[in-house]
Protein backbone atom coordinates (compact mmCIF):
# COMPACT_ATOMS: atom_id res chain seq x y z
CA UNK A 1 0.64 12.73 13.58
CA UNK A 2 2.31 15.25 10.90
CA UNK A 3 5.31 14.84 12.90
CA UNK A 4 5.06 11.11 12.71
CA UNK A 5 4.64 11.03 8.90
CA UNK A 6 6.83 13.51 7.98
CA UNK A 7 9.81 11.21 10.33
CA UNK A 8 8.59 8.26 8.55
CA UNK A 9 9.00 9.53 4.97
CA UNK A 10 12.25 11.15 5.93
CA UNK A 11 13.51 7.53 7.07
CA UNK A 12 12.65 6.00 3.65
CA UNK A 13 14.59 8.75 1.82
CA UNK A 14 17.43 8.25 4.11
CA UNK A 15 17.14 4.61 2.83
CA UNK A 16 17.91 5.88 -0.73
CA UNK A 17 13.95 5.84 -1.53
CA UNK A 18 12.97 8.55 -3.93
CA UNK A 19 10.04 10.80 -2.89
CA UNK A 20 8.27 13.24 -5.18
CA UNK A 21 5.94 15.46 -2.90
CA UNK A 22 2.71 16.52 -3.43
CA UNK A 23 0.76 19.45 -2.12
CA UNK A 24 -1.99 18.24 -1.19
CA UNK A 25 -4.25 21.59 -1.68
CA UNK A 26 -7.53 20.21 -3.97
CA UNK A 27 -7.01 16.64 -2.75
CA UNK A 28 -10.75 16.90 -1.20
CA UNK A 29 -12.12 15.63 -4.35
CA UNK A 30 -9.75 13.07 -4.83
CA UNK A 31 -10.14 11.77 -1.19
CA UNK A 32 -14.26 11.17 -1.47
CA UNK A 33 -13.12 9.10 -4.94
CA UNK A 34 -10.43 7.56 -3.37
CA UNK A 35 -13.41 6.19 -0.31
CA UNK A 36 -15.00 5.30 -3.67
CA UNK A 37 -12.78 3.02 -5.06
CA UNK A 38 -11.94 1.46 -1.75
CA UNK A 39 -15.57 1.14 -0.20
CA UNK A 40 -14.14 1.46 3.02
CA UNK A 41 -13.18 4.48 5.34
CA UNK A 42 -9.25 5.32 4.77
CA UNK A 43 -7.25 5.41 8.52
CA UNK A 44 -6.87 9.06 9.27
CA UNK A 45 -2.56 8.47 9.34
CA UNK A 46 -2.53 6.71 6.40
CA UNK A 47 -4.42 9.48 4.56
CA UNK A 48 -2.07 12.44 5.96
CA UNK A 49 0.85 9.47 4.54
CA UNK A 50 -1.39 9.13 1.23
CA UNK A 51 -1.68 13.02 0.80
CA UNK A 52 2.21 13.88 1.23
CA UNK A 53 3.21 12.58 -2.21
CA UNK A 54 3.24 12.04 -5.61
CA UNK A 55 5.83 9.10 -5.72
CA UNK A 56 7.55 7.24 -3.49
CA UNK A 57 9.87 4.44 -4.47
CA UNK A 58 13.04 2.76 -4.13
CA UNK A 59 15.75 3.55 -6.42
CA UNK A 60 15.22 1.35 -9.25
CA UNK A 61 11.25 1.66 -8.91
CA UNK A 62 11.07 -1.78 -8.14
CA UNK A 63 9.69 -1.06 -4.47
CA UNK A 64 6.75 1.68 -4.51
CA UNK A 65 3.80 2.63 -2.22
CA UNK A 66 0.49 3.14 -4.38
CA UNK A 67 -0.33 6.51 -4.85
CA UNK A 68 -3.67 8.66 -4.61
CA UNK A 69 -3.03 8.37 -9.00
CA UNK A 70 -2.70 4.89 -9.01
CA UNK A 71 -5.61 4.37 -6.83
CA UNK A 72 -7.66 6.50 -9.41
CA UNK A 73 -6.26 5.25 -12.67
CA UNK A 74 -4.36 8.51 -13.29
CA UNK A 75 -0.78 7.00 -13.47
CA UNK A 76 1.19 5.34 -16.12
CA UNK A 77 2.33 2.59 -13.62
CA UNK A 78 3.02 -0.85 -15.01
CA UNK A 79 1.24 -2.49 -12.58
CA UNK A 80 -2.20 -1.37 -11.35
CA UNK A 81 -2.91 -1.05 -7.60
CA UNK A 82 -4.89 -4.37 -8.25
CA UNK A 83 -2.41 -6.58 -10.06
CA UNK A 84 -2.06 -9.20 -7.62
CA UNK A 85 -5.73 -9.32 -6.62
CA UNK A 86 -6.04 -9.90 -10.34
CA UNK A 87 -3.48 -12.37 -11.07
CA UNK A 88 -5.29 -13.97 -7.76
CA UNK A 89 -8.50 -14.75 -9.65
CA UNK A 90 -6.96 -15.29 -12.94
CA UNK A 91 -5.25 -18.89 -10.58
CA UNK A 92 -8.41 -19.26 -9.06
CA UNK A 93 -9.80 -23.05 -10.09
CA UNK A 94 -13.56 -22.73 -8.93
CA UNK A 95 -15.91 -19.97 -8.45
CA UNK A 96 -15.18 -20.45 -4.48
CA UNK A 97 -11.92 -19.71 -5.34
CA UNK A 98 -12.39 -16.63 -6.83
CA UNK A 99 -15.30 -15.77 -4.45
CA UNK A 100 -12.28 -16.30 -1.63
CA UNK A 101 -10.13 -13.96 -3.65
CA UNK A 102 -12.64 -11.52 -3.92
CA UNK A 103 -13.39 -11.17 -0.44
CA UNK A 104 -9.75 -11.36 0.65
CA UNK A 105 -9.00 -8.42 -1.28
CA UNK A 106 -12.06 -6.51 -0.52
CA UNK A 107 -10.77 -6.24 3.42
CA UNK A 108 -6.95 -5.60 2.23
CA UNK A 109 -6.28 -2.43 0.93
CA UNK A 110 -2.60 -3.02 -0.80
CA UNK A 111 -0.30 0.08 -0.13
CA UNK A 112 3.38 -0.72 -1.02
CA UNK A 113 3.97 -3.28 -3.84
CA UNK A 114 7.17 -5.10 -4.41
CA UNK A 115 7.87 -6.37 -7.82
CA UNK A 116 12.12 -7.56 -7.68
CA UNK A 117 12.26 -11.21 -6.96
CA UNK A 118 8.78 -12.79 -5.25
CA UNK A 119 6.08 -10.22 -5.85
CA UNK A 120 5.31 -8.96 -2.25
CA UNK A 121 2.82 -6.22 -0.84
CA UNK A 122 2.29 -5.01 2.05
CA UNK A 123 -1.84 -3.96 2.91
CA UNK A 124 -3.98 -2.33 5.53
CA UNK A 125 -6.76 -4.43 6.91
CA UNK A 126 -9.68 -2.21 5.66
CA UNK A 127 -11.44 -3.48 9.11
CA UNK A 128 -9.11 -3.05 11.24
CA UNK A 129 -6.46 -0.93 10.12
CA UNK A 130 -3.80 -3.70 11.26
CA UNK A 131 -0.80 -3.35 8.31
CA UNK A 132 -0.57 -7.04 6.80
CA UNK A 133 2.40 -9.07 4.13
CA UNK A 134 1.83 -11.09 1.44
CA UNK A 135 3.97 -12.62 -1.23
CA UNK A 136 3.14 -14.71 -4.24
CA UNK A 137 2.31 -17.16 -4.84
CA UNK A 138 -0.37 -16.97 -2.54
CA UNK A 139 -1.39 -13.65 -2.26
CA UNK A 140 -4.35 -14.17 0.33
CA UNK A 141 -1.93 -15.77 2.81
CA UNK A 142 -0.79 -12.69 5.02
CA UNK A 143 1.60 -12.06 8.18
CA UNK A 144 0.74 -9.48 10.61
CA UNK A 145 3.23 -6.56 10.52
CA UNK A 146 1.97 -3.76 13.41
CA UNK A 147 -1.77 -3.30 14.62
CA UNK A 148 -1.95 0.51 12.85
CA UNK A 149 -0.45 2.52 9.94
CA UNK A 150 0.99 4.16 12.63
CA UNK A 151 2.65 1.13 14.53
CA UNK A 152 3.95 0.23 11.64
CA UNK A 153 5.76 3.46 10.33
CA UNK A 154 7.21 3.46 14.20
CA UNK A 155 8.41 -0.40 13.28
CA UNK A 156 10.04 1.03 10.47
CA UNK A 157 11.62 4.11 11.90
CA UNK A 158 12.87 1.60 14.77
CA UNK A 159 14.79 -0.63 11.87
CA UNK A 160 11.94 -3.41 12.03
CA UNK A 161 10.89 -4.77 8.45
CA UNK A 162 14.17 -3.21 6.79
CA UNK A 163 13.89 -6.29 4.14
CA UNK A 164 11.20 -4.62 2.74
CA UNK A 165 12.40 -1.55 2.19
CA UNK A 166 15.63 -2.04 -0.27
């Protein structure tokens, strides 16, 4: 799976993305807050992904995937790793609504955020690991992307989903 990820990320920067590396030696403590914050059990690729760096954007920053500091609140981001779920409830009309919202985002675990033109994300089913899109203006209504964190950086690598990745 290093392999894998290591491919993957080298494909983005070959894209012109810009990736800041991380060790990730004393991430153990961050990982059990990270379950925290999440409440669900993190897909063994995506964490090795998750653990390899410190930033990773497109040129202009306008095209990121969340990082293990965003997830905590240790980043100066402009957007939190929750923004849309947010601006989701702030448009929701009844309590069912937001109840909807709420539940929506507590399976979907947002991992790349798009903020040039439509906001966009792409998310990881928290269920069932299958990688999911969504663009405003409603956030909650998702296409399926690949079945696995895994499928998907494959779909990448094989030129799949290059829209996303300007």
């Amino acid at each position: 799976m290093s392999e894998l990820v290591a491919e993957f990320m080298n494909v983005l920067v070959s894209k012109k993305w810009v990736l800041i590396a991380k060790d990730d030696s004393g991430n153990s403590g961050q990982v059990a807050m990270y379950d925290k914050i999440t409440g669900a059990p993190i897909p063994t690729c995506y964490m090795e992904f998750l653990k390899r760096f410190k930033s990773l954007s497109n040129a202009d920053e306008s095209r990121w995937f969340i990082s293990t500091d965003e997830f905590l609140g240790n980043s100066d981001a402009a957007f939190s790793w929750d923004a849309f779920e947010r601006m989701s409830l702030d448009a929701a009309m009844t309590d069912r609504d937001a109840e909807d919202v709420r539940t929506f985002w507590g399976r979907h675990l947002p991992i790349l955020m798009a903020v040039d033109g439509d906001y966009q994300y792409i998310a990881l089913d928290r269920r069932s690991g299958v990688v999911v899109h969504g663009a405003e203006p409603d956030f909650e209504s998702v296409s399926r992307l690949a079945g696995s964190f895994g499928e998907f950086m494959i779909a990448v690598m094989d030129g799949q989903h290059d829209e996303l990745f300007v």
